[in-house]
PDB file of N, CA and C in Angstrom:
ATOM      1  N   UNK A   1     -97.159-123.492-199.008  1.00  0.00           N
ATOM      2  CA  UNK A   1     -96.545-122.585-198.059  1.00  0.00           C
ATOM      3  C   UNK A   1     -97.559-122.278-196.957  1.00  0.00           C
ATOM      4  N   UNK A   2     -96.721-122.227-195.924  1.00  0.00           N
ATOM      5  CA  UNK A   2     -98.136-121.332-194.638  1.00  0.00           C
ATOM      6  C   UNK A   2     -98.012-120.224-194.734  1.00  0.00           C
ATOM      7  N   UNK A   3     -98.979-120.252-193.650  1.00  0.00           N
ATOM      8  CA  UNK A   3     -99.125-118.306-193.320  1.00  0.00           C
ATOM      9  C   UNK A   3     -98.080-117.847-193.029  1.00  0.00           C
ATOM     10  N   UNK A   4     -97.145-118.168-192.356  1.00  0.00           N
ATOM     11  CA  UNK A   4     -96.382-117.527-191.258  1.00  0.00           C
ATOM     12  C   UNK A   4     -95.183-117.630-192.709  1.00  0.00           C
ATOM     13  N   UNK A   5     -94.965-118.299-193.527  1.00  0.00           N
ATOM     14  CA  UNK A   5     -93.889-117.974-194.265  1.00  0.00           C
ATOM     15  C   UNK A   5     -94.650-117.035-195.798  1.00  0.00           C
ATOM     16  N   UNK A   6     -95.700-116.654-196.197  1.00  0.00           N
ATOM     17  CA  UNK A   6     -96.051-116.097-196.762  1.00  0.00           C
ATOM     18  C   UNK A   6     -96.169-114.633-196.311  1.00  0.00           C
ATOM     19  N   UNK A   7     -96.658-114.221-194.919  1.00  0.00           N
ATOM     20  CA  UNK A   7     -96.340-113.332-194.517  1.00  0.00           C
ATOM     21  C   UNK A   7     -95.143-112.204-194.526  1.00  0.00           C
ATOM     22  N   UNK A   8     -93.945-113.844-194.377  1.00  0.00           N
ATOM     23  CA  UNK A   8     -92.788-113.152-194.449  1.00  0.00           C
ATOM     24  C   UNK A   8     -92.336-112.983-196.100  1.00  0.00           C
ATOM     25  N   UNK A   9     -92.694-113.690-196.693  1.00  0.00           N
ATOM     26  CA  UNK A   9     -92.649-113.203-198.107  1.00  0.00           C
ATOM     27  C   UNK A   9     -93.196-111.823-198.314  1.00  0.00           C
ATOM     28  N   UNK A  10     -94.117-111.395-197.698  1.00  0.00           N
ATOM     29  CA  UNK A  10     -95.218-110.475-197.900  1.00  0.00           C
ATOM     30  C   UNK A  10     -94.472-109.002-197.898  1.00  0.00           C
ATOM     31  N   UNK A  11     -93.790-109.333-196.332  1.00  0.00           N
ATOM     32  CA  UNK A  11     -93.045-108.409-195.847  1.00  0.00           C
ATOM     33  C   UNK A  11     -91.539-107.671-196.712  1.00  0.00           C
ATOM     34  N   UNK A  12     -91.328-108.880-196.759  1.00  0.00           N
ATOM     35  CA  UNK A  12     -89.642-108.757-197.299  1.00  0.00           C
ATOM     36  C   UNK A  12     -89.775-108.356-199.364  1.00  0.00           C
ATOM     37  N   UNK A  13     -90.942-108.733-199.792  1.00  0.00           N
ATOM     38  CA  UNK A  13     -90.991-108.182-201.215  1.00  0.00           C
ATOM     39  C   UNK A  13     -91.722-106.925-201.272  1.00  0.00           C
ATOM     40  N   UNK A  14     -92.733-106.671-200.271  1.00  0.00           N
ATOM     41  CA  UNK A  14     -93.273-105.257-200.104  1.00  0.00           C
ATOM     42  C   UNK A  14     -91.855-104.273-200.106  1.00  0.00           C
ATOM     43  N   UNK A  15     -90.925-104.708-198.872  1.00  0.00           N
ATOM     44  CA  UNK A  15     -90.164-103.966-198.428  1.00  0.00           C
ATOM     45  C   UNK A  15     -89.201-103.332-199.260  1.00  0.00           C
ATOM     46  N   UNK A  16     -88.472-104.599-200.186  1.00  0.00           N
ATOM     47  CA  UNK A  16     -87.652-104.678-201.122  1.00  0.00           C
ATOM     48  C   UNK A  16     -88.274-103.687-202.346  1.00  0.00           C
ATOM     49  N   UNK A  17     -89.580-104.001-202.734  1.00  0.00           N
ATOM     50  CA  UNK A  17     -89.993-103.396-203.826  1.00  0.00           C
ATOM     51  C   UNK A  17     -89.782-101.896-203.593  1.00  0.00           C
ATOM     52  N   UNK A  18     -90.181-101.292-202.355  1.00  0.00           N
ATOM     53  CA  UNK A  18     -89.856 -99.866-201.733  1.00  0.00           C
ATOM     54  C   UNK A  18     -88.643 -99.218-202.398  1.00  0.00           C
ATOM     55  N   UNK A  19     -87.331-100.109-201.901  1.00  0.00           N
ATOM     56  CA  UNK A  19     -86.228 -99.779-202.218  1.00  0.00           C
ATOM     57  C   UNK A  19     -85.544-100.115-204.046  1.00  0.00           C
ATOM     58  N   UNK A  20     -86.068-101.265-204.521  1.00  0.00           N
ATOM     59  CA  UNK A  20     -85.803-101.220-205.879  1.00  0.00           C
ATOM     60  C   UNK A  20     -86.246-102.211-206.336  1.00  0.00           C
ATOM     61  N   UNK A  21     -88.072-101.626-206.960  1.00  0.00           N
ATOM     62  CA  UNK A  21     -89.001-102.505-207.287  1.00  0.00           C
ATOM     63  C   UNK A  21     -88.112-103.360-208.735  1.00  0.00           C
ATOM     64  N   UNK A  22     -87.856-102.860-209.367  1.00  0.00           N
ATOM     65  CA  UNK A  22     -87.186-103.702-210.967  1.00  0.00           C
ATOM     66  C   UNK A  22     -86.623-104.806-210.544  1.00  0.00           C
ATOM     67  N   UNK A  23     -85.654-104.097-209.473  1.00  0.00           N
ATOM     68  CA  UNK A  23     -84.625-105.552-209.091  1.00  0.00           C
ATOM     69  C   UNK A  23     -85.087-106.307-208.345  1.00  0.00           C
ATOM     70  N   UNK A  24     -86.264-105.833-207.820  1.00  0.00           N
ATOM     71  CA  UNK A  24     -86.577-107.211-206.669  1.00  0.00           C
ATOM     72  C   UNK A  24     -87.159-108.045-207.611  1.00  0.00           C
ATOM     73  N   UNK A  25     -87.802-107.518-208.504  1.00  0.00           N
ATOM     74  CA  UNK A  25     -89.027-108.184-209.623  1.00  0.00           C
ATOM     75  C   UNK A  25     -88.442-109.451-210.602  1.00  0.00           C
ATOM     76  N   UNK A  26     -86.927-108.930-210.897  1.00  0.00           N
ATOM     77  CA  UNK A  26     -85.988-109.462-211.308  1.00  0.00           C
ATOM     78  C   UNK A  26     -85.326-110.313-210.895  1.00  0.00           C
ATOM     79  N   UNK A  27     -84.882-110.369-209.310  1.00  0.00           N
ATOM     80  CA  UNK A  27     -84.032-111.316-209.021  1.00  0.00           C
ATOM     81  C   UNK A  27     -85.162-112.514-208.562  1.00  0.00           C
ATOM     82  N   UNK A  28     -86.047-111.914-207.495  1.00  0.00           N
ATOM     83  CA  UNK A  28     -87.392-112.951-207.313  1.00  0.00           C
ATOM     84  C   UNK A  28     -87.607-114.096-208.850  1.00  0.00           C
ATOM     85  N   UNK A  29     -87.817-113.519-209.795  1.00  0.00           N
ATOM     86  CA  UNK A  29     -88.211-113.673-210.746  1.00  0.00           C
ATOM     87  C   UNK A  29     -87.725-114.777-211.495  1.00  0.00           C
ATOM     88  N   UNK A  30     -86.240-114.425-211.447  1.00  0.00           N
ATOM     89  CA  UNK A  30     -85.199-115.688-211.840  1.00  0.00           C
ATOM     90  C   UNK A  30     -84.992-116.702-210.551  1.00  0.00           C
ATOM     91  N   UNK A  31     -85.058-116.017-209.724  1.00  0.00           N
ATOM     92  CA  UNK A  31     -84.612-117.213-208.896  1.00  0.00           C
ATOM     93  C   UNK A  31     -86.254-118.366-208.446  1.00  0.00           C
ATOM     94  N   UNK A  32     -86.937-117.872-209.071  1.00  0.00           N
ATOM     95  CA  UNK A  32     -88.602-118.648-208.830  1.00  0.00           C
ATOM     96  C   UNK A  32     -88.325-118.991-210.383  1.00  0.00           C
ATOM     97  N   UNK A  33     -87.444-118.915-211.788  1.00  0.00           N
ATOM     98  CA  UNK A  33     -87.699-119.763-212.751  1.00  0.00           C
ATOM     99  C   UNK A  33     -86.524-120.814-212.451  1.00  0.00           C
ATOM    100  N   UNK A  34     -85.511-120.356-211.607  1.00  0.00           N
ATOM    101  CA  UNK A  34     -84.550-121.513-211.770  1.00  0.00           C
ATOM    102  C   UNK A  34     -84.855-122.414-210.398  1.00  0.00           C
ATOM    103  N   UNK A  35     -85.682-122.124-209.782  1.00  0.00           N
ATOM    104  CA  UNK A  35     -86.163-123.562-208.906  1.00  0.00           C
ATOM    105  C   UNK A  35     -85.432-123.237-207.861  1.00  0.00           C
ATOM    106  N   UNK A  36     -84.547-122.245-207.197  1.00  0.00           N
ATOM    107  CA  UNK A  36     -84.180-121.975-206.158  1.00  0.00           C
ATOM    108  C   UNK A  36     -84.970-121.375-205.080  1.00  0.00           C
ATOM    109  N   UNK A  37     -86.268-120.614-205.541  1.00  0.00           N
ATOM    110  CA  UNK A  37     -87.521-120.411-204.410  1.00  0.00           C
ATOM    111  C   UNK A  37     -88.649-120.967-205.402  1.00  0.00           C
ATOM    112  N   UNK A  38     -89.291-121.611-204.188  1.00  0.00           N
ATOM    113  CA  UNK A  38     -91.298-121.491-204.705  1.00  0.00           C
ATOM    114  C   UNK A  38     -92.079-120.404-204.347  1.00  0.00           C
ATOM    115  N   UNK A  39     -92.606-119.523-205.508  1.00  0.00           N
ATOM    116  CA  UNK A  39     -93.132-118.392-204.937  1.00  0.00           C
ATOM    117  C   UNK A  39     -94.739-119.020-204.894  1.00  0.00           C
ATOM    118  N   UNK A  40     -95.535-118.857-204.331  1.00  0.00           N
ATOM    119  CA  UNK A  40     -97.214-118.997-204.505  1.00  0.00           C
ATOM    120  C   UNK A  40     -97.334-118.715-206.040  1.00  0.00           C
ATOM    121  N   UNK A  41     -98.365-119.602-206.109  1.00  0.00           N
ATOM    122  CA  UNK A  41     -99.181-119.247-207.631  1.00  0.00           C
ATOM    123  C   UNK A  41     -99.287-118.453-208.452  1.00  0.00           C
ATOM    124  N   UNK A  42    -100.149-117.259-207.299  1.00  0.00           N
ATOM    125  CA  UNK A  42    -100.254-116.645-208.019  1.00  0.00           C
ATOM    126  C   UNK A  42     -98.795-115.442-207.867  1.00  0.00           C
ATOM    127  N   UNK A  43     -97.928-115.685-207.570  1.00  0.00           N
ATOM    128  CA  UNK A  43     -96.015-115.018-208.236  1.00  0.00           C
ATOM    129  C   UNK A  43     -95.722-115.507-209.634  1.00  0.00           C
ATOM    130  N   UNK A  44     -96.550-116.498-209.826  1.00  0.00           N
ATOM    131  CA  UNK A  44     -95.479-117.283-210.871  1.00  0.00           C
ATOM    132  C   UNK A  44     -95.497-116.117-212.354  1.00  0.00           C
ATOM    133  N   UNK A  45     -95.961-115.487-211.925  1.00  0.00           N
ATOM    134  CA  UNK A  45     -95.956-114.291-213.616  1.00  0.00           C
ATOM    135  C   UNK A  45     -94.991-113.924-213.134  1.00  0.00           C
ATOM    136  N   UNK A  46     -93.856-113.941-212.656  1.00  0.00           N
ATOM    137  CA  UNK A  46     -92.856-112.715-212.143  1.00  0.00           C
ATOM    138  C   UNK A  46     -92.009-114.032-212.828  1.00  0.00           C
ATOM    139  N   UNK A  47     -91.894-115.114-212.992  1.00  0.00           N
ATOM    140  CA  UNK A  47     -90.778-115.779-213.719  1.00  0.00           C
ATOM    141  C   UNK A  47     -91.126-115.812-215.223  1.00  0.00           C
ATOM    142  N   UNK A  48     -92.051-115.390-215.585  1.00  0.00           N
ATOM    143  CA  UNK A  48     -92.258-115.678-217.004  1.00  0.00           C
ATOM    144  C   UNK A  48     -91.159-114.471-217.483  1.00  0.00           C
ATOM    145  N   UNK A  49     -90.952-115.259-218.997  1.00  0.00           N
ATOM    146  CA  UNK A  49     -89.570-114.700-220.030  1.00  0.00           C
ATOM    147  C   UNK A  49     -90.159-113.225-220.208  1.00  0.00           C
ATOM    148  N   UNK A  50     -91.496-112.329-220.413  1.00  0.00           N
ATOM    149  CA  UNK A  50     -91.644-111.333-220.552  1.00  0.00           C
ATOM    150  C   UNK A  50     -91.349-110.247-219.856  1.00  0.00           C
ATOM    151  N   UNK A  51     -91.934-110.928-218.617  1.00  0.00           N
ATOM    152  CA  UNK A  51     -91.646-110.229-217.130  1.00  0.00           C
ATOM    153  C   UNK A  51     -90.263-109.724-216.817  1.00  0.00           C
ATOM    154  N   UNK A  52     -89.331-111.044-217.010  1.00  0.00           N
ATOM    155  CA  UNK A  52     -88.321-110.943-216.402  1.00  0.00           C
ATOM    156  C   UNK A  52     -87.244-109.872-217.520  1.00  0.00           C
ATOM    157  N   UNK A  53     -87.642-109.931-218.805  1.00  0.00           N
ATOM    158  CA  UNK A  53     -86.989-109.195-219.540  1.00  0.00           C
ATOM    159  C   UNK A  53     -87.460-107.466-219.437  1.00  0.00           C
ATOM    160  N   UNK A  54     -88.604-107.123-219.465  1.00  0.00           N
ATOM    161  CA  UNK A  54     -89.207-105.794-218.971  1.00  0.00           C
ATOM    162  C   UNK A  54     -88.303-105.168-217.693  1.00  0.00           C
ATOM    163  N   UNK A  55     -88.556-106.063-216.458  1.00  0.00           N
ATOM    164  CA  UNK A  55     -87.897-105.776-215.042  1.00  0.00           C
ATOM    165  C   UNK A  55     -86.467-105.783-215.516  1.00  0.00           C
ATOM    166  N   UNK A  56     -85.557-106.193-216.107  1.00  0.00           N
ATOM    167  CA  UNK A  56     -84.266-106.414-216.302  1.00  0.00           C
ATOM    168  C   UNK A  56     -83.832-105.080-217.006  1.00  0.00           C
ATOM    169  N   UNK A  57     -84.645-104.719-218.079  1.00  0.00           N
ATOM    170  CA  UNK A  57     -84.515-103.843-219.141  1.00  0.00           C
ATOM    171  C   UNK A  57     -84.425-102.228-217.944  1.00  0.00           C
ATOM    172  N   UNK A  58     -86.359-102.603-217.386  1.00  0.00           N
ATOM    173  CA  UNK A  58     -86.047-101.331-216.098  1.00  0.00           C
ATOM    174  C   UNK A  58     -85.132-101.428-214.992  1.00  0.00           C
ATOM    175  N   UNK A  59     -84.769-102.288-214.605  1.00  0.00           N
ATOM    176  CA  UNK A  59     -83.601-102.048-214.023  1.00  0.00           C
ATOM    177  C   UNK A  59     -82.322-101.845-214.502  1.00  0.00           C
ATOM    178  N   UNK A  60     -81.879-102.176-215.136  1.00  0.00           N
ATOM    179  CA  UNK A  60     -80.681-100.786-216.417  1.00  0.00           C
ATOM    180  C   UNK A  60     -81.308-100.209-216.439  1.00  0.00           C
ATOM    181  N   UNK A  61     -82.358 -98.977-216.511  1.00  0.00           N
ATOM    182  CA  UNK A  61     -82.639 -97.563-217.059  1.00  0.00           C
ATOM    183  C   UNK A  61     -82.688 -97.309-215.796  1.00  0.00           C
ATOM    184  N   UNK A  62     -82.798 -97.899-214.695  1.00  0.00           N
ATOM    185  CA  UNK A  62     -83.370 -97.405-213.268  1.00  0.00           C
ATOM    186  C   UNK A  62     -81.589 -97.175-212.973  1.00  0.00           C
ATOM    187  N   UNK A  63     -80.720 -98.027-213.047  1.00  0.00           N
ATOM    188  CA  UNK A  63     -79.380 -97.674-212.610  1.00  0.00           C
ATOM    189  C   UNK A  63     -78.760 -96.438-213.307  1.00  0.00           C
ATOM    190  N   UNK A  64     -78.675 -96.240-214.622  1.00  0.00           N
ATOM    191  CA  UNK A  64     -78.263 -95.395-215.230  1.00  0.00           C
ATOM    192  C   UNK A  64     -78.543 -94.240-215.409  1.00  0.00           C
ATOM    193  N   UNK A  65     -80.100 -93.918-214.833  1.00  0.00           N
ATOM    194  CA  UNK A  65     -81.084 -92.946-214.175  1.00  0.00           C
ATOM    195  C   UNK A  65     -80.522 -92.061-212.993  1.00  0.00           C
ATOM    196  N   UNK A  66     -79.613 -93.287-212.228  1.00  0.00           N
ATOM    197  CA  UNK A  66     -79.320 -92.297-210.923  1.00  0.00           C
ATOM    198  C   UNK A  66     -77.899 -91.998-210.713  1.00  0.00           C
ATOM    199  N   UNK A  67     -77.442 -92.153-212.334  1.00  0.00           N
ATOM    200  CA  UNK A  67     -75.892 -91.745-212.763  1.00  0.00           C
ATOM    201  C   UNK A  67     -76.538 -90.235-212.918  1.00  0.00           C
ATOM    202  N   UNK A  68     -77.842 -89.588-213.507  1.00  0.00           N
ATOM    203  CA  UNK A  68     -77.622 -88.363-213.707  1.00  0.00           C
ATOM    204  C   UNK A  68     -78.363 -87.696-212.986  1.00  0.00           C
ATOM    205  N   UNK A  69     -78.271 -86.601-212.387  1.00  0.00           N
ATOM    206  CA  UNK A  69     -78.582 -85.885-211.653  1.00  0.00           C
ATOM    207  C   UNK A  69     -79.958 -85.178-211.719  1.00  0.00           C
ATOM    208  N   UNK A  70     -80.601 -84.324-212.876  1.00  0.00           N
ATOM    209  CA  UNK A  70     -81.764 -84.400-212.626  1.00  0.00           C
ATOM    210  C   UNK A  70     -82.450 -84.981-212.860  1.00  0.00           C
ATOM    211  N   UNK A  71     -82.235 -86.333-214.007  1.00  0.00           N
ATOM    212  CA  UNK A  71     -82.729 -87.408-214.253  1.00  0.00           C
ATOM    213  C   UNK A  71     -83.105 -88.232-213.065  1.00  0.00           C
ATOM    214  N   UNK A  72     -82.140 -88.363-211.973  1.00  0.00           N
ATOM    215  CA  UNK A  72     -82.290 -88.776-210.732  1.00  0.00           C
ATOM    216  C   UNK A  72     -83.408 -88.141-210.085  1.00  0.00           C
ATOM    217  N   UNK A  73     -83.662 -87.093-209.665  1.00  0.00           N
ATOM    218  CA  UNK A  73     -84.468 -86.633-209.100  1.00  0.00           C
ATOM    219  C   UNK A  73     -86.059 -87.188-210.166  1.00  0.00           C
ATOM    220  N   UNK A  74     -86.025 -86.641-211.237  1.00  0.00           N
ATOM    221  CA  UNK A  74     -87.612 -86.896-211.734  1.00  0.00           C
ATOM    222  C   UNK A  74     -87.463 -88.222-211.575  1.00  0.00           C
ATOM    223  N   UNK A  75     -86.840 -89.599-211.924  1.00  0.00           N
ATOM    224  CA  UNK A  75     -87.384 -90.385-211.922  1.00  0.00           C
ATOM    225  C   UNK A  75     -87.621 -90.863-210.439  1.00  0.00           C
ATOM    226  N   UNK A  76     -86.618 -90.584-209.495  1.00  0.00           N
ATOM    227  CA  UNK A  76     -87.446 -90.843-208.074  1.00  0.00           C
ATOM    228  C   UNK A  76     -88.442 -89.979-207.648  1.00  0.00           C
ATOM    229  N   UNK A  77     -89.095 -89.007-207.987  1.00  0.00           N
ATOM    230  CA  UNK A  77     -90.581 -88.454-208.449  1.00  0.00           C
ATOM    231  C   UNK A  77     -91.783 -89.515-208.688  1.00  0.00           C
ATOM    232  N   UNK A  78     -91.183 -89.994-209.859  1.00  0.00           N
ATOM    233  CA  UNK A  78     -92.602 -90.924-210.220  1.00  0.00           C
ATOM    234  C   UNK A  78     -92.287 -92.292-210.247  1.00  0.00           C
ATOM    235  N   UNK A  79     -91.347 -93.102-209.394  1.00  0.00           N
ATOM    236  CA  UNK A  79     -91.052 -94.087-208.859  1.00  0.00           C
ATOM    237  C   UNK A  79     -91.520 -94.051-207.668  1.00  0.00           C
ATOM    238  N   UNK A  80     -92.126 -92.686-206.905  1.00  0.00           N
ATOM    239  CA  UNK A  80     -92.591 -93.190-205.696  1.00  0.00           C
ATOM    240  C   UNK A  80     -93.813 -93.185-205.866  1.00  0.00           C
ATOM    241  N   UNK A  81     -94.315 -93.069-206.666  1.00  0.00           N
ATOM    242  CA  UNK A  81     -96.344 -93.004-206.971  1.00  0.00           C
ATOM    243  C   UNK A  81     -95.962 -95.050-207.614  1.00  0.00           C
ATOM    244  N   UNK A  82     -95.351 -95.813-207.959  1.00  0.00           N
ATOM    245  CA  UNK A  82     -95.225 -96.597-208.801  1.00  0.00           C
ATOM    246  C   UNK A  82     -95.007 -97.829-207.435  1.00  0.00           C
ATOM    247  N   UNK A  83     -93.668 -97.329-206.728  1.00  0.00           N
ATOM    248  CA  UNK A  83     -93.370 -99.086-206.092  1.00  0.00           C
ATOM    249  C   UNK A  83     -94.489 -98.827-204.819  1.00  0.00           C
ATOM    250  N   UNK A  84     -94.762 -97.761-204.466  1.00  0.00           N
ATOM    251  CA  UNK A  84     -96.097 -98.421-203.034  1.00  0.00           C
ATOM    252  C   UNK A  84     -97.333 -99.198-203.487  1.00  0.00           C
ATOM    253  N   UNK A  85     -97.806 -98.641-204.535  1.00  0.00           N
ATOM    254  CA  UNK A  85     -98.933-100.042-204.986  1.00  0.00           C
ATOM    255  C   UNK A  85     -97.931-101.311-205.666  1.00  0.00           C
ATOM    256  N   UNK A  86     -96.942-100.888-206.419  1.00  0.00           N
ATOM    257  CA  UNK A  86     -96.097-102.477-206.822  1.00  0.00           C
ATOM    258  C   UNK A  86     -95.997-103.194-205.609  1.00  0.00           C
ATOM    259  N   UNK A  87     -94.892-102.879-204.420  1.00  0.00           N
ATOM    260  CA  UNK A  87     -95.204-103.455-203.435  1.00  0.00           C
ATOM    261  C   UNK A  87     -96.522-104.022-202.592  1.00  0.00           C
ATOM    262  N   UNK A  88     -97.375-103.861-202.631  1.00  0.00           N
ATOM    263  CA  UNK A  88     -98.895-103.512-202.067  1.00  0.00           C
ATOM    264  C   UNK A  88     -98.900-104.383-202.662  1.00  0.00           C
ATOM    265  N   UNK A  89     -99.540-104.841-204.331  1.00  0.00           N
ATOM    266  CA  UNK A  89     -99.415-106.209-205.269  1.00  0.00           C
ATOM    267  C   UNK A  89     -98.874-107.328-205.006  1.00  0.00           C
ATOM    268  N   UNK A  90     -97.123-107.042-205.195  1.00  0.00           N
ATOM    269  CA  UNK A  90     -96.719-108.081-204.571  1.00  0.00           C
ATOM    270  C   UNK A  90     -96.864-108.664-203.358  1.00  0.00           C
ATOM    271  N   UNK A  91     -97.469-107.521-202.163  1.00  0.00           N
ATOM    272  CA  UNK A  91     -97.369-108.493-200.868  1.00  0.00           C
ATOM    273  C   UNK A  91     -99.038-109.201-200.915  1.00  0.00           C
ATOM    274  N   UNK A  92     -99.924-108.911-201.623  1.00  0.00           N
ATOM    275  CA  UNK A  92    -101.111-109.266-201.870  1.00  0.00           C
ATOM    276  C   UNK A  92    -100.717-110.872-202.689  1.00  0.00           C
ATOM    277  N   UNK A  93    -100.112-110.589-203.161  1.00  0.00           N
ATOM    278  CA  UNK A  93     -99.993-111.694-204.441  1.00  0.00           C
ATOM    279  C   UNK A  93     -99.241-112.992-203.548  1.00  0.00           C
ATOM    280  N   UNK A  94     -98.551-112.519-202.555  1.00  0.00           N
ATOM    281  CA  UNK A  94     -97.438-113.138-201.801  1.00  0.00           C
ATOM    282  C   UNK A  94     -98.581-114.038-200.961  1.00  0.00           C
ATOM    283  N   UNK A  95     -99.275-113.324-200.504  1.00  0.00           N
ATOM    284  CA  UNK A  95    -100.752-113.870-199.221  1.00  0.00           C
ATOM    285  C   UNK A  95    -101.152-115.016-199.941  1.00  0.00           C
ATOM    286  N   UNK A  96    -102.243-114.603-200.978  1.00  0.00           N
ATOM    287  CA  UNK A  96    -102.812-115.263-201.690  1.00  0.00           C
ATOM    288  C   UNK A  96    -103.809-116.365-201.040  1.00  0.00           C
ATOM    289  N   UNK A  97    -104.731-115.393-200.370  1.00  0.00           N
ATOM    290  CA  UNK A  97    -105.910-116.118-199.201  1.00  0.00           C
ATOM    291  C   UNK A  97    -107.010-116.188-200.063  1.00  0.00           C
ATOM    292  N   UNK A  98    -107.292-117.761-199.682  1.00  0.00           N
ATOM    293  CA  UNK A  98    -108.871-118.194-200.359  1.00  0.00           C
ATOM    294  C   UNK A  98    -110.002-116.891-199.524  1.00  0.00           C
ATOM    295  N   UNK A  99    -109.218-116.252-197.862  1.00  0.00           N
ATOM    296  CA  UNK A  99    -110.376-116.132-196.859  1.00  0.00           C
ATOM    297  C   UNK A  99    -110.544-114.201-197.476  1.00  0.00           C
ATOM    298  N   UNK A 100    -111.412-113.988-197.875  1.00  0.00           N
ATOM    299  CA  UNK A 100    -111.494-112.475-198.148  1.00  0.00           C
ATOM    300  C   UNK A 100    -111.287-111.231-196.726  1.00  0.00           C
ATOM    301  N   UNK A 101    -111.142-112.265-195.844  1.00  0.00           N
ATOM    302  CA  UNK A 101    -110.994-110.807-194.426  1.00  0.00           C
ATOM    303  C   UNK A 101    -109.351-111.191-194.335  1.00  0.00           C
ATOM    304  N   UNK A 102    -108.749-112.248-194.200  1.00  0.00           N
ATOM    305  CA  UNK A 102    -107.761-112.413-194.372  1.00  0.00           C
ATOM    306  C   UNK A 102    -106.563-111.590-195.692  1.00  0.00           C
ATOM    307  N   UNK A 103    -106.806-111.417-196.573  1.00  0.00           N
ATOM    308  CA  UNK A 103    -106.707-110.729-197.637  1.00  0.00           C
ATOM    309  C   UNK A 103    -106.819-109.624-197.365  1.00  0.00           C
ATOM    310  N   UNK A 104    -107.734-109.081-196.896  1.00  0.00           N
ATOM    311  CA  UNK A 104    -108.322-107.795-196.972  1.00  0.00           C
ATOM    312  C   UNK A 104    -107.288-107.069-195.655  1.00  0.00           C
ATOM    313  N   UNK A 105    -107.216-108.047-194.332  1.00  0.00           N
ATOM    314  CA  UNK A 105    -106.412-107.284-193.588  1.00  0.00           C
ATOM    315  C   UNK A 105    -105.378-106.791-193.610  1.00  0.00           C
ATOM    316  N   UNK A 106    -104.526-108.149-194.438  1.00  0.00           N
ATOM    317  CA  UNK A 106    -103.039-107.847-195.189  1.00  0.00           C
ATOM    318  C   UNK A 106    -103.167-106.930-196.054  1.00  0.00           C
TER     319      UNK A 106
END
């Protein structure tokens, strides 16, 4: 992959993770084991069978979470301390620069 499409990976799974880290983790995840995207290297833990069952599992508790009302509130509490570094990871992981200033800027 180049820069210019890793970037946009960078962007669009940071972004996604914002809005619903499980499911992005999840659908990325399957769709990089069934050969419909190549994620970089170092993504490929996001298709492994553990991964994808964890993210799957939290995403049912994450949906059914915001069926209840104050359940809703605490868990978007400490879902927002959780997907800005998840995202942050993934768009790091997305880069995946040999160059350490390169890395470092992203």
């Amino acid at each position: 992959m180049d820069m210019i499409s890793n970037l946009a990976l960078a962007g669009g799974l940071s972004w996604a993770s914002g809005l619903r880290l499980y499911l992005t983790v999840f659908i990325v995840g399957l769709l990089n084991r069934s050969n419909v995207i190549n994620l970089p290297a170092s993504l490929d833990i996001l298709s492994n069978p553990v991964v994808l069952s964890v993210a799957g599992v939290l995403c049912v508790i994450e949906f059914l979470a915001d069926k209840i009302p104050y359940v809703d509130s605490a868990w978007d509490s400490i879902q927002t301390f959780i997907r800005i570094p998840a995202g942050a990871l993934l768009a790091m992981g997305a880069i995946n620069a040999s160059d350490p200033v390169i890395a470092t800027i992203t």
